[in-house]
C-alpha atoms as a PDB file:
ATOM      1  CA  UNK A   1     -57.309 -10.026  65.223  1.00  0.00           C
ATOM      2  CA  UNK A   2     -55.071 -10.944  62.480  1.00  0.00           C
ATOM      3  CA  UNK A   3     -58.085 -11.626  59.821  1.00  0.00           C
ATOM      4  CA  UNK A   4     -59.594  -7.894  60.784  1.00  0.00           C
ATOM      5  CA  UNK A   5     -55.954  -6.328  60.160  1.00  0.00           C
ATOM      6  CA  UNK A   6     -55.422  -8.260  57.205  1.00  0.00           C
ATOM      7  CA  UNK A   7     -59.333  -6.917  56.163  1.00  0.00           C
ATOM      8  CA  UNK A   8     -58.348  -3.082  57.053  1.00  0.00           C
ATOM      9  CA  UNK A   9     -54.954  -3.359  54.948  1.00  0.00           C
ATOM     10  CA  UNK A  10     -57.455  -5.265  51.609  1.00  0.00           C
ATOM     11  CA  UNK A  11     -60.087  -2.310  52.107  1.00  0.00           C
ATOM     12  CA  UNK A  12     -57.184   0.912  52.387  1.00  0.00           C
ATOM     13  CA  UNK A  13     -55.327  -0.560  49.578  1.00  0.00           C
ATOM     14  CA  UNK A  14     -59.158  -1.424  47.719  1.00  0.00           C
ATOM     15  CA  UNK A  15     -59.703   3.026  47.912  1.00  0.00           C
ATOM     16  CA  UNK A  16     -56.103   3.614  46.707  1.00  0.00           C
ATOM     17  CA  UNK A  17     -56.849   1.575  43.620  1.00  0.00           C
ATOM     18  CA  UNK A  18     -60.551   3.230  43.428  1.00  0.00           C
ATOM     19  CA  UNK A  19     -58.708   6.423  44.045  1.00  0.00           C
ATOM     20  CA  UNK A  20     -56.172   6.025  41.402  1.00  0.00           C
ATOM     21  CA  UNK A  21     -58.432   5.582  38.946  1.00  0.00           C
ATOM     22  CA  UNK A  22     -59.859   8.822  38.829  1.00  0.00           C
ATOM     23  CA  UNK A  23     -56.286  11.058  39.850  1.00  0.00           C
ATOM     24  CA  UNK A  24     -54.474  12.361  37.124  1.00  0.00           C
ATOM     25  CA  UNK A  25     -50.687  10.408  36.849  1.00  0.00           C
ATOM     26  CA  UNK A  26     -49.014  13.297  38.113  1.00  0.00           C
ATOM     27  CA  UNK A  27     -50.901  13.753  41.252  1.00  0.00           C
ATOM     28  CA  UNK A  28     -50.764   9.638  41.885  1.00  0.00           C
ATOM     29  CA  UNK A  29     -46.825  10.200  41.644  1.00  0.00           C
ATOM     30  CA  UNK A  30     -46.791  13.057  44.282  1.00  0.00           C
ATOM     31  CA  UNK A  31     -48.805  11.041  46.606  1.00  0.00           C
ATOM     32  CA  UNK A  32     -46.496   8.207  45.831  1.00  0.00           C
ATOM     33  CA  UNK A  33     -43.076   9.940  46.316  1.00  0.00           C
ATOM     34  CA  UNK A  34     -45.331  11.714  49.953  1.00  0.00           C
ATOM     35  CA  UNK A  35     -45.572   8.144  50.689  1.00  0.00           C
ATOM     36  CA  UNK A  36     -42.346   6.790  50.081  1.00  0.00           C
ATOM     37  CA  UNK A  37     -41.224   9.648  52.415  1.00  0.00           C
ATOM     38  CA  UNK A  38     -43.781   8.673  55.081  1.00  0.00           C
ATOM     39  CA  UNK A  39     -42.733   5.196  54.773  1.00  0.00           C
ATOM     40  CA  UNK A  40     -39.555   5.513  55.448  1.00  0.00           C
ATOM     41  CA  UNK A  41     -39.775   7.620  58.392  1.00  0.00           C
ATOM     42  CA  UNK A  42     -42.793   5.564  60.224  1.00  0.00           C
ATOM     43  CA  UNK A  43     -41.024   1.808  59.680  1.00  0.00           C
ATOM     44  CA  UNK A  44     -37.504   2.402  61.618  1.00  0.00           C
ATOM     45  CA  UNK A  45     -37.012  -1.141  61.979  1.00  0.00           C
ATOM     46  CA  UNK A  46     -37.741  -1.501  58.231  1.00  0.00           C
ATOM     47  CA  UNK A  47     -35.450   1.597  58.055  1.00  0.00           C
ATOM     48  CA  UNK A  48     -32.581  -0.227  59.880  1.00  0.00           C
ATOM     49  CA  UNK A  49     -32.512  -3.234  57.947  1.00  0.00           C
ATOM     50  CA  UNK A  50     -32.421  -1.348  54.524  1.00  0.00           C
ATOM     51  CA  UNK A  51     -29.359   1.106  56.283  1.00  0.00           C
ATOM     52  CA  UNK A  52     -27.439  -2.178  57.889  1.00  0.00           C
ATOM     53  CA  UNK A  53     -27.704  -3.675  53.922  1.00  0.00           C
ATOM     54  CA  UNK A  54     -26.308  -0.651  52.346  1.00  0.00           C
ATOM     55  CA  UNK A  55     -23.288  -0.612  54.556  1.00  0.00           C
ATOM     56  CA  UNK A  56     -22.762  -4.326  54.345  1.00  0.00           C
ATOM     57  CA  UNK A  57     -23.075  -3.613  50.814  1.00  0.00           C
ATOM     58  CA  UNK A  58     -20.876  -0.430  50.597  1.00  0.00           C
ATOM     59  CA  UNK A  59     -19.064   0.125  53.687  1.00  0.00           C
ATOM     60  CA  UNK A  60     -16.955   2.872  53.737  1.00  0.00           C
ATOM     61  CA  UNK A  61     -17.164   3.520  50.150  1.00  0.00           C
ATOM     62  CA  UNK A  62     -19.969   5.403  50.893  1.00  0.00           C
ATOM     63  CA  UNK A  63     -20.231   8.099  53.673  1.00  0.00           C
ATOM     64  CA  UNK A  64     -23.469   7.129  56.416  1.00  0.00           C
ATOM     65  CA  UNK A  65     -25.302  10.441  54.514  1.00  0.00           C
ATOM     66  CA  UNK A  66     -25.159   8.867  51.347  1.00  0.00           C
ATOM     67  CA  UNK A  67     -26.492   5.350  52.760  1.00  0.00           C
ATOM     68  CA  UNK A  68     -29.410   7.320  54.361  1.00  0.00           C
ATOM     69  CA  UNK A  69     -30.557   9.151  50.522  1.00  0.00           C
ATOM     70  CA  UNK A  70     -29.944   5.646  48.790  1.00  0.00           C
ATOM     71  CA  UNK A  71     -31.806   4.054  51.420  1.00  0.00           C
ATOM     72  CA  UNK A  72     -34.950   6.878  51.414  1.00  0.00           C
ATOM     73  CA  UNK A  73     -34.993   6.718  47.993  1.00  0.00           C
ATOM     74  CA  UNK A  74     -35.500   3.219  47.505  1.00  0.00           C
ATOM     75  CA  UNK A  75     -38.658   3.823  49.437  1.00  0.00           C
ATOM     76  CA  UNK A  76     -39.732   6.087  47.107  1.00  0.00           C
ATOM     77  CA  UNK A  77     -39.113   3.941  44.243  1.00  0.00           C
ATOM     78  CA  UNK A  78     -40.961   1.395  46.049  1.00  0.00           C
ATOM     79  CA  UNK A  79     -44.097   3.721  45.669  1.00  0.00           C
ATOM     80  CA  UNK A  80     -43.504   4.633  42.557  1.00  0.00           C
ATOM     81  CA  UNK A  81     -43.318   1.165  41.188  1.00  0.00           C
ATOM     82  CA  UNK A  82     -46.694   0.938  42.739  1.00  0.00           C
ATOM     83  CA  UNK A  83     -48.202   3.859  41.304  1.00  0.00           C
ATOM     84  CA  UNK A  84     -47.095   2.752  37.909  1.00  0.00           C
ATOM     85  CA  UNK A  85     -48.864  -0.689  38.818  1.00  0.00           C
ATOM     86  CA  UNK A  86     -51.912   1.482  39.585  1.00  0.00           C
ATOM     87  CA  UNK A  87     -51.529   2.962  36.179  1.00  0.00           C
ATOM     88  CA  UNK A  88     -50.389   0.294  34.107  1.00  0.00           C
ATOM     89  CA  UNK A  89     -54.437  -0.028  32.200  1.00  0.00           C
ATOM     90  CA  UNK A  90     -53.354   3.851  31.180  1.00  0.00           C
END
């Protein structure tokens, strides 16, 4: 089971990098800052983890509103970093 789910993850990120190729870099960044959205909404526990970090890291420094943009948008960034790998032969 593991060996087919590792196979589906090589072939989805195989059309991304097909797919990239032939988007414009401003349309490949859109679908990477959609994604770094999605991401961070469908992986709470991933979510959680980041969230606990930031207030370990911050505590009340930083109100639980501004944890929870820091903490999105290092799943954007995330994306975006690889979007630019996508585009780095541009």
């Amino acid at each position: 089971m593991l060996k087919a789910l590792n196979y589906l993850v090589y072939l989805i990120f195989r059309a991304i990098w097909l797919w990239a190729k032939i988007l414009p870099m401003s349309l490949g960044f859109g679908m990477a800052w959609v994604a770094g959205n999605l991401v961070y909404y469908i992986l709470p526990g991933r979510r959680k983890i980041a969230l606990r970090n930031l207030e370990i890291a911050f505590g009340a420094e930083k109100s639980e509103d501004e944890r929870k943009r820091i903490c999105r948008r290092s799943f954007i960034n995330l994306c975006y970093s690889g979007a630019e790998f996508l585009f780095m032969d541009r």
